[in-house]
ModelCIF file with pLDDT and N, C-alpha, C, O atoms, coordinates in Angstrom:
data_MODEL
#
_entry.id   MODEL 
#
_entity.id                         1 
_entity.type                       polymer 
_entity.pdbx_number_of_molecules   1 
#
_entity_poly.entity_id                      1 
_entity_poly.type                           'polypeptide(L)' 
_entity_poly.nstd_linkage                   no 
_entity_poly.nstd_monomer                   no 
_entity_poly.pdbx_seq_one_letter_code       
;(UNK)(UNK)(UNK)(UNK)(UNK)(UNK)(UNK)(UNK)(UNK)(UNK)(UNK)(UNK)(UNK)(UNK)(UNK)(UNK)
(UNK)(UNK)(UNK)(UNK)(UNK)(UNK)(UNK)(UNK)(UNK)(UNK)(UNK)(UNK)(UNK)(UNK)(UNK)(UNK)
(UNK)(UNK)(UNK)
;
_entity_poly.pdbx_seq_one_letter_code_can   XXXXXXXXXXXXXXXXXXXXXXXXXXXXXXXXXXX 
_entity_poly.pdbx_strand_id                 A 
#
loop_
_entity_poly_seq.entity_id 
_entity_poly_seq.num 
_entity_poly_seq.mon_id 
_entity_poly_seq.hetero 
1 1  UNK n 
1 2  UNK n 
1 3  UNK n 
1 4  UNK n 
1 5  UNK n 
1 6  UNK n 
1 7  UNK n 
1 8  UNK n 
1 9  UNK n 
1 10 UNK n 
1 11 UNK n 
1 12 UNK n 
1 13 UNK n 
1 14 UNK n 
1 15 UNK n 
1 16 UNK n 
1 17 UNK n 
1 18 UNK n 
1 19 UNK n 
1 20 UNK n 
1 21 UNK n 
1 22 UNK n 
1 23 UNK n 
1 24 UNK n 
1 25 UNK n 
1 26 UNK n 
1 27 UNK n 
1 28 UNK n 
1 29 UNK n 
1 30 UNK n 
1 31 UNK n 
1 32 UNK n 
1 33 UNK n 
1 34 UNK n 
1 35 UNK n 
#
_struct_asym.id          A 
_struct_asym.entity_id   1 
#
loop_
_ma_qa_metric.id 
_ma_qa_metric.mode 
_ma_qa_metric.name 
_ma_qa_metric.software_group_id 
_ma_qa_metric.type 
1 global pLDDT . pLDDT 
2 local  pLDDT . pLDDT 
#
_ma_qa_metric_global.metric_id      1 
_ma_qa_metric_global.metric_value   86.34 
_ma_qa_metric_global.model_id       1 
_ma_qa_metric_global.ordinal_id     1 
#
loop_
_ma_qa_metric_local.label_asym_id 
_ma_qa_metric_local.label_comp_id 
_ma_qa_metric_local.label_seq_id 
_ma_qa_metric_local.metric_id 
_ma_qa_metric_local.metric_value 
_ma_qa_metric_local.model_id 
_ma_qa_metric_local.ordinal_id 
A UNK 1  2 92.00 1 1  
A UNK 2  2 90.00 1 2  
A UNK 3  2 90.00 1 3  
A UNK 4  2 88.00 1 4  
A UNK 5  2 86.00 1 5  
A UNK 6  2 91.00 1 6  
A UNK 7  2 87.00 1 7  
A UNK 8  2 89.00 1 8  
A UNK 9  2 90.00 1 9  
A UNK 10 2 91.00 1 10 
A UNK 11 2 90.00 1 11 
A UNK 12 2 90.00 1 12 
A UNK 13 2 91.00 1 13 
A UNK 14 2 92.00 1 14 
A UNK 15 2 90.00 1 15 
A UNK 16 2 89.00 1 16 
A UNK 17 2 91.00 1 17 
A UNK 18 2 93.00 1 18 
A UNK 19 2 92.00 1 19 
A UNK 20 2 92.00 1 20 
A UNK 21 2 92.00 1 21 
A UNK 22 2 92.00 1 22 
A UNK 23 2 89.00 1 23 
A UNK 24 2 90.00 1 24 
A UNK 25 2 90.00 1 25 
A UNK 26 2 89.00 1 26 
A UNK 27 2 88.00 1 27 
A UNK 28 2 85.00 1 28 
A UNK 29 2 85.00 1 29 
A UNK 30 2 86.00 1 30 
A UNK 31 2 79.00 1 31 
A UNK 32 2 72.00 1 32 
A UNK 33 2 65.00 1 33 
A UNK 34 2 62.00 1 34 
A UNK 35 2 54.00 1 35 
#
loop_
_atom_site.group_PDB 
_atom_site.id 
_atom_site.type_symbol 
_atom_site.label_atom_id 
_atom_site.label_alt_id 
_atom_site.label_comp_id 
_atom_site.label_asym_id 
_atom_site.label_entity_id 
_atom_site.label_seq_id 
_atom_site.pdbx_PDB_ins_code 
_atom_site.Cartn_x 
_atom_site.Cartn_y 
_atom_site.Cartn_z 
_atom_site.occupancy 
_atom_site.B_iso_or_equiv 
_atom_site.pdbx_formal_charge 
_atom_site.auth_seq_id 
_atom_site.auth_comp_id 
_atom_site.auth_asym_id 
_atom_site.auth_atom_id 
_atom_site.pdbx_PDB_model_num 
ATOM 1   N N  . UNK A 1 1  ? 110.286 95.458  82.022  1.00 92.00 ? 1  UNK A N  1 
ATOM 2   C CA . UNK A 1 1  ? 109.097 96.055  82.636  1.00 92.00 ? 1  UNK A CA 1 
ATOM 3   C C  . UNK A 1 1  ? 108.164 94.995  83.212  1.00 92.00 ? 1  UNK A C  1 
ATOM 4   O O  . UNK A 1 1  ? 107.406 94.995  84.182  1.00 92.00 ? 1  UNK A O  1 
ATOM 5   N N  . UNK A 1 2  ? 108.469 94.115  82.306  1.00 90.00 ? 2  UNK A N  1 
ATOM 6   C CA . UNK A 1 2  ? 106.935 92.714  82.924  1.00 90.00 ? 2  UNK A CA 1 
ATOM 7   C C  . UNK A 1 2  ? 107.441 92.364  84.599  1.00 90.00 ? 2  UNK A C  1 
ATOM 8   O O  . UNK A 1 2  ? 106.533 92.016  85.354  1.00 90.00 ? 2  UNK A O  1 
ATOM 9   N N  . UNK A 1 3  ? 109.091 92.467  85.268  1.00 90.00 ? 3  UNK A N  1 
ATOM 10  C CA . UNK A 1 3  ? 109.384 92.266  86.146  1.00 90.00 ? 3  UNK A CA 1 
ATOM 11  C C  . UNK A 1 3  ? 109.117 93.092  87.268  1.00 90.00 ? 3  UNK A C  1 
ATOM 12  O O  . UNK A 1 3  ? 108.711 92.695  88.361  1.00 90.00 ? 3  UNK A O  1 
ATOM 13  N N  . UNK A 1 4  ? 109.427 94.554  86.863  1.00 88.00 ? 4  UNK A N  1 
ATOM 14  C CA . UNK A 1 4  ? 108.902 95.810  87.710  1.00 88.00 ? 4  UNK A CA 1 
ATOM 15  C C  . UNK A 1 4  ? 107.694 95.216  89.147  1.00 88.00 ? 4  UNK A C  1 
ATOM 16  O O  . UNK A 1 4  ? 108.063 95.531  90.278  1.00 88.00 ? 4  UNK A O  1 
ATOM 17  N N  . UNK A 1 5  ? 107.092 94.853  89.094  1.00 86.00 ? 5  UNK A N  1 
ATOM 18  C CA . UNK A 1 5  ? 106.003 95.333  89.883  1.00 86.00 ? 5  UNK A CA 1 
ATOM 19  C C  . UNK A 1 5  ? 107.017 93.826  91.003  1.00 86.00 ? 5  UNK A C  1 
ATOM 20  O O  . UNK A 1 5  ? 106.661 93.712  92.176  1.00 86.00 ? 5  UNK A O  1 
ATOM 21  N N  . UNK A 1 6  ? 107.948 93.044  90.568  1.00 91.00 ? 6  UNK A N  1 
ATOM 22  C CA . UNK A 1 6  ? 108.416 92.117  92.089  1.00 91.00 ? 6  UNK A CA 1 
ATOM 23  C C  . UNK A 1 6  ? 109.599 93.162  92.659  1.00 91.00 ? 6  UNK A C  1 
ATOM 24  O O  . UNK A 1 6  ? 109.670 93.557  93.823  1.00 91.00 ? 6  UNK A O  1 
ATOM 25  N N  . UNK A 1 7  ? 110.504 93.514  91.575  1.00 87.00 ? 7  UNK A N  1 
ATOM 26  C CA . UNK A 1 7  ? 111.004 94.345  92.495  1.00 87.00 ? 7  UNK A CA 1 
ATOM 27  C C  . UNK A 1 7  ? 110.513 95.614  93.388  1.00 87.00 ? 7  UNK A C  1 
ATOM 28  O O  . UNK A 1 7  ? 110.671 95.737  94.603  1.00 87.00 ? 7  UNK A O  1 
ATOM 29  N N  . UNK A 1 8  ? 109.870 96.544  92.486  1.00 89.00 ? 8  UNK A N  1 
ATOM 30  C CA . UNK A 1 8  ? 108.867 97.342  93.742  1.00 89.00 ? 8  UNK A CA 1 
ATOM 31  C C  . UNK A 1 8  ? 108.258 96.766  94.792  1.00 89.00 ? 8  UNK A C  1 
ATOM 32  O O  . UNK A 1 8  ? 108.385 97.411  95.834  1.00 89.00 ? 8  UNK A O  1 
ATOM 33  N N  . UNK A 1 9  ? 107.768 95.976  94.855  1.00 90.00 ? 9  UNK A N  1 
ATOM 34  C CA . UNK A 1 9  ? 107.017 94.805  95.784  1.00 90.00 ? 9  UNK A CA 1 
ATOM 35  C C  . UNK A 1 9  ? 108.024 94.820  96.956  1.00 90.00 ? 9  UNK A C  1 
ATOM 36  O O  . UNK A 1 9  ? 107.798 95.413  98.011  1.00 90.00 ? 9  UNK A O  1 
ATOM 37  N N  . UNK A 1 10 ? 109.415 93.964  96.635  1.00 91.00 ? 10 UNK A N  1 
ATOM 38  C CA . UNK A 1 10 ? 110.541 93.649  97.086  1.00 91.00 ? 10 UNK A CA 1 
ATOM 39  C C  . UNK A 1 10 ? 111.150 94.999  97.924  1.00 91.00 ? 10 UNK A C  1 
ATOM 40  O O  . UNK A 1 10 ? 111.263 94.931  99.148  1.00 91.00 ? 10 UNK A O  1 
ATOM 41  N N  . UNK A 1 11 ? 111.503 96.129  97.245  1.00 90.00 ? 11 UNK A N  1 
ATOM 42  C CA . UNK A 1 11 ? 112.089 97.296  97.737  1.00 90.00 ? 11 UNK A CA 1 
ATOM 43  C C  . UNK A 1 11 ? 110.597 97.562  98.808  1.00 90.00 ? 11 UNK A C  1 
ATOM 44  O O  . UNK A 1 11 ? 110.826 97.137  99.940  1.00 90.00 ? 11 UNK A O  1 
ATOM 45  N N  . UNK A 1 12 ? 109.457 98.043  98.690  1.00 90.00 ? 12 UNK A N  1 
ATOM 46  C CA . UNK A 1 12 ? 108.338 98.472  99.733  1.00 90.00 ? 12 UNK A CA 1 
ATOM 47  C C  . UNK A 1 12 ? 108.652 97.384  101.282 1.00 90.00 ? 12 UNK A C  1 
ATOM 48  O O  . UNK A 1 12 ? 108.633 97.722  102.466 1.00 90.00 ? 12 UNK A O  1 
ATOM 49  N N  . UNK A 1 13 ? 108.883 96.233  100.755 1.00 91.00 ? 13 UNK A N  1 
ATOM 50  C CA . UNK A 1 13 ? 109.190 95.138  102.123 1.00 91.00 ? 13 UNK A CA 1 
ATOM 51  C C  . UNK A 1 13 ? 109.999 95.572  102.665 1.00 91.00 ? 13 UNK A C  1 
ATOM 52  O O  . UNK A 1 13 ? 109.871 95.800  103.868 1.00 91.00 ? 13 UNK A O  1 
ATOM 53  N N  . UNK A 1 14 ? 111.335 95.904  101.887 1.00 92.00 ? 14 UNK A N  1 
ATOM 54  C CA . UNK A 1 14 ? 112.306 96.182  102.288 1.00 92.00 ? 14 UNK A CA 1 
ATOM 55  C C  . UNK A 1 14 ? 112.303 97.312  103.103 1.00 92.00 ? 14 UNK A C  1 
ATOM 56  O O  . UNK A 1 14 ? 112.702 97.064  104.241 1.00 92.00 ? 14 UNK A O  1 
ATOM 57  N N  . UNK A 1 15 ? 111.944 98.629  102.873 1.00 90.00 ? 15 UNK A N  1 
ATOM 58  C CA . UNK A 1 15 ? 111.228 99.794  103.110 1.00 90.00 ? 15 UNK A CA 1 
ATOM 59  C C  . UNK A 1 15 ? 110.554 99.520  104.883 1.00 90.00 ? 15 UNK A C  1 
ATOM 60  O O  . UNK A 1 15 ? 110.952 99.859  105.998 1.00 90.00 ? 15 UNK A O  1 
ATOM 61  N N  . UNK A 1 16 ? 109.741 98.985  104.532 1.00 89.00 ? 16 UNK A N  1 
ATOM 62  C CA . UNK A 1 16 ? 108.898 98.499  105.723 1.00 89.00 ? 16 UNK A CA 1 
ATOM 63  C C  . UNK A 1 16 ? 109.486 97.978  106.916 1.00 89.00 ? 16 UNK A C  1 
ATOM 64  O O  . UNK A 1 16 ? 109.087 98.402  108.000 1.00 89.00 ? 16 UNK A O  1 
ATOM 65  N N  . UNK A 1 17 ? 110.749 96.759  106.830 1.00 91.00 ? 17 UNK A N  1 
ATOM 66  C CA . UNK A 1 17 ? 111.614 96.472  107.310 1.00 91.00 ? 17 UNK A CA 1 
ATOM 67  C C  . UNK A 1 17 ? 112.334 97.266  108.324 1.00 91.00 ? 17 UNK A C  1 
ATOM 68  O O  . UNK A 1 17 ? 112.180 97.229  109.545 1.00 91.00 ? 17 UNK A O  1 
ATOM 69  N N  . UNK A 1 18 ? 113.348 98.172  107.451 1.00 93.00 ? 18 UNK A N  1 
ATOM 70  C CA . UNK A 1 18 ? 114.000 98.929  107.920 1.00 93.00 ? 18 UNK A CA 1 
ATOM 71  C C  . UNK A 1 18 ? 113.091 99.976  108.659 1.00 93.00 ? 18 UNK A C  1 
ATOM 72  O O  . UNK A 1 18 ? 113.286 100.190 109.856 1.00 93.00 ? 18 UNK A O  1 
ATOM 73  N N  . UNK A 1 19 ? 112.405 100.430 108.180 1.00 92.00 ? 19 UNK A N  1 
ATOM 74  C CA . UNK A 1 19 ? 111.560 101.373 109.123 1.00 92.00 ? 19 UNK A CA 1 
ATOM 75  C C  . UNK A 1 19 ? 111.021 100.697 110.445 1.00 92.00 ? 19 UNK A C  1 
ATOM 76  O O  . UNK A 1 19 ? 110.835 101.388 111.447 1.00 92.00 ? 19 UNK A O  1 
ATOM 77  N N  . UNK A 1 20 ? 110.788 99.433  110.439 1.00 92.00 ? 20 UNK A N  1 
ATOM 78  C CA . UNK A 1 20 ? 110.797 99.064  111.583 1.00 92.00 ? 20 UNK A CA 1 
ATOM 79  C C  . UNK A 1 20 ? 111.355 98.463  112.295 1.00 92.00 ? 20 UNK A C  1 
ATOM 80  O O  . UNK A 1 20 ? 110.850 97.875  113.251 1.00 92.00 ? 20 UNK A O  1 
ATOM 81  N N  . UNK A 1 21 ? 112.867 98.472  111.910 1.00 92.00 ? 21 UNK A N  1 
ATOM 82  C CA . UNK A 1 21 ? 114.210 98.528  112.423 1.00 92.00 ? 21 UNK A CA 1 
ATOM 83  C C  . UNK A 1 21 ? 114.699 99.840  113.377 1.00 92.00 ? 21 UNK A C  1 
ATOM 84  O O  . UNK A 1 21 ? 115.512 99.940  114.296 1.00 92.00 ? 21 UNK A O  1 
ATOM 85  N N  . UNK A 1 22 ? 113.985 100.593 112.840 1.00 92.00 ? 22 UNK A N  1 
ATOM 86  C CA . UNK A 1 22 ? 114.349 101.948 113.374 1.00 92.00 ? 22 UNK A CA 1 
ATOM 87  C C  . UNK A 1 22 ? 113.407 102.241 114.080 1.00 92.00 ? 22 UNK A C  1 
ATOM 88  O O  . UNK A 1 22 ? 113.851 102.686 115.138 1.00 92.00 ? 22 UNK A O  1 
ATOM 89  N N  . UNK A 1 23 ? 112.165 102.230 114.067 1.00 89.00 ? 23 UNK A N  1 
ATOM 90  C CA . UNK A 1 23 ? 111.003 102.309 115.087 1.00 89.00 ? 23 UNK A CA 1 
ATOM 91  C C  . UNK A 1 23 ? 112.140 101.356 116.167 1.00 89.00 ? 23 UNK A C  1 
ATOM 92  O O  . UNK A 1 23 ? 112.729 102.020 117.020 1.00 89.00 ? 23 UNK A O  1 
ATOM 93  N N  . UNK A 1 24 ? 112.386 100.034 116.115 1.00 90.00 ? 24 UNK A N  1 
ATOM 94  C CA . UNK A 1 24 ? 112.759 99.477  117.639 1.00 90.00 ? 24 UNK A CA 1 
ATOM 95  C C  . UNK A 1 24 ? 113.827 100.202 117.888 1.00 90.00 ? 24 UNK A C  1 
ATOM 96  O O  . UNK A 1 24 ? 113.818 100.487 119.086 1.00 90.00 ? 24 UNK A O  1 
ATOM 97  N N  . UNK A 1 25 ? 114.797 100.668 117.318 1.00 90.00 ? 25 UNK A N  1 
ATOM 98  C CA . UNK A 1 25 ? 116.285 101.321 117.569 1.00 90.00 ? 25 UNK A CA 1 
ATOM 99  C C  . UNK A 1 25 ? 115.600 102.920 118.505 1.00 90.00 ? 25 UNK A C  1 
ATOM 100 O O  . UNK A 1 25 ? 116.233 103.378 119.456 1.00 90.00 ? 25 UNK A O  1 
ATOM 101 N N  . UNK A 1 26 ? 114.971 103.227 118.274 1.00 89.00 ? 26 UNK A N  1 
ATOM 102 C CA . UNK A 1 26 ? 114.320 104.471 118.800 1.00 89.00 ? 26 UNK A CA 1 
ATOM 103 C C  . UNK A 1 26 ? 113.959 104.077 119.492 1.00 89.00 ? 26 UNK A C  1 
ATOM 104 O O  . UNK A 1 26 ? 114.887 103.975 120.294 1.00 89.00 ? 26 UNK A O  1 
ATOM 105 N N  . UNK A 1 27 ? 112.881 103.562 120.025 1.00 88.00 ? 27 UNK A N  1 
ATOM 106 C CA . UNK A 1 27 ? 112.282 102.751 121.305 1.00 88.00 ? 27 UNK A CA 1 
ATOM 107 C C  . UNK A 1 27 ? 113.355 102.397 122.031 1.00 88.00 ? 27 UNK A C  1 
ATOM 108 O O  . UNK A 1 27 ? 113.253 102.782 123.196 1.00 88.00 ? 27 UNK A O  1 
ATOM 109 N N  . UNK A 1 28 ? 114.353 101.808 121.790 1.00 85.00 ? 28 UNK A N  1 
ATOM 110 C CA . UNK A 1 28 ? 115.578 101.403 122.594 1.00 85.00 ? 28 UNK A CA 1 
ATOM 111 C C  . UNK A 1 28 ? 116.031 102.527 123.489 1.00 85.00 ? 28 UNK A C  1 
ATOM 112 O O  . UNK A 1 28 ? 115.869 102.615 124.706 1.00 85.00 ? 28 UNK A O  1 
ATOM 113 N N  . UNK A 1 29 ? 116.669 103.427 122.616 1.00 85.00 ? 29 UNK A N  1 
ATOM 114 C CA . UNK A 1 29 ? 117.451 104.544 122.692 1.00 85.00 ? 29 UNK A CA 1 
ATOM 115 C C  . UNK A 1 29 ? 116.663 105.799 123.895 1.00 85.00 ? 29 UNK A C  1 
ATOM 116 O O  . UNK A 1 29 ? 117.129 106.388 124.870 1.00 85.00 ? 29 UNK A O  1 
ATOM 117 N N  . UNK A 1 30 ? 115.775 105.808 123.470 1.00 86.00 ? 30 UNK A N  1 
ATOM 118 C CA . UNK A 1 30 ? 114.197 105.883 124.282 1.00 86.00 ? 30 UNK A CA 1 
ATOM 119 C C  . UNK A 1 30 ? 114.257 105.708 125.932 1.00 86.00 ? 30 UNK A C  1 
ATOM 120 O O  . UNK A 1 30 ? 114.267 106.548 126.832 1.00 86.00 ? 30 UNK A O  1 
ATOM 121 N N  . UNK A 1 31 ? 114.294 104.197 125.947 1.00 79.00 ? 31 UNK A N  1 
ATOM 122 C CA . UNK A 1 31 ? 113.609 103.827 127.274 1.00 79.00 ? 31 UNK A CA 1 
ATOM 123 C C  . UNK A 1 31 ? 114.870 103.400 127.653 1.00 79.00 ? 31 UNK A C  1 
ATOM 124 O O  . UNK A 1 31 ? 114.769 102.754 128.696 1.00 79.00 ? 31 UNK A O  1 
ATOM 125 N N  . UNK A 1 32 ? 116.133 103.485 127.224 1.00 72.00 ? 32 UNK A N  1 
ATOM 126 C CA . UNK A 1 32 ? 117.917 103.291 128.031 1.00 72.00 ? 32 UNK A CA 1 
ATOM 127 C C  . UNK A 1 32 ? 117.907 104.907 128.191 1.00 72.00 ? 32 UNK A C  1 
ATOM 128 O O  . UNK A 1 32 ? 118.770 105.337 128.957 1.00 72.00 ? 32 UNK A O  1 
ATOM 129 N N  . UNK A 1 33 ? 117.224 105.676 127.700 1.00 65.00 ? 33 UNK A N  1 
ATOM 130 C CA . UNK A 1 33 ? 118.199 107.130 128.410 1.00 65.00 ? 33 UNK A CA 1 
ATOM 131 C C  . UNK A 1 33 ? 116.948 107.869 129.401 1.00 65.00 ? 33 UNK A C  1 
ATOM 132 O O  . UNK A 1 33 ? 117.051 109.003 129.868 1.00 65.00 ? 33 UNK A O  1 
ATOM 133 N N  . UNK A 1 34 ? 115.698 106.906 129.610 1.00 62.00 ? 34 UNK A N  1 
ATOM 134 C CA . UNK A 1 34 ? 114.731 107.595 130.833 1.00 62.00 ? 34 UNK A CA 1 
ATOM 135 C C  . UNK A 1 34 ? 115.108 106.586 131.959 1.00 62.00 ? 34 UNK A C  1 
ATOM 136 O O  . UNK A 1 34 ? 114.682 106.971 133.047 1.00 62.00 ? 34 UNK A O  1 
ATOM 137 N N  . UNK A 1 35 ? 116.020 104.993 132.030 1.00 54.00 ? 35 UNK A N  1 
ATOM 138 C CA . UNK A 1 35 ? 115.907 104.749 132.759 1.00 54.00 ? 35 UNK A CA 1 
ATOM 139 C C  . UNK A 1 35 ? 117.464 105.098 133.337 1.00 54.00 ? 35 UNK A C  1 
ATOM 140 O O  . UNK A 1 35 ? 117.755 104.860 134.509 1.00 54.00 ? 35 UNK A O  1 
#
């Protein structure tokens, strides 16, 4: 338990990451099928 709060820490980055992995993958996908 004394470790808990780096891995939560760790997974939320991670979290954050990928979500804005996918924010650009959308944006991509986005502005290749209006042009």
């Amino acid at each position: 338990e004394t470790y808990r709060h780096i891995w939560e820490e760790r997974f939320e980055r991670l979290d954050d990451y990928l979500q804005e992995l996918q924010d650009t993958q959308n944006k991509e996908e986005n502005t290749d099928g209006r042009s």
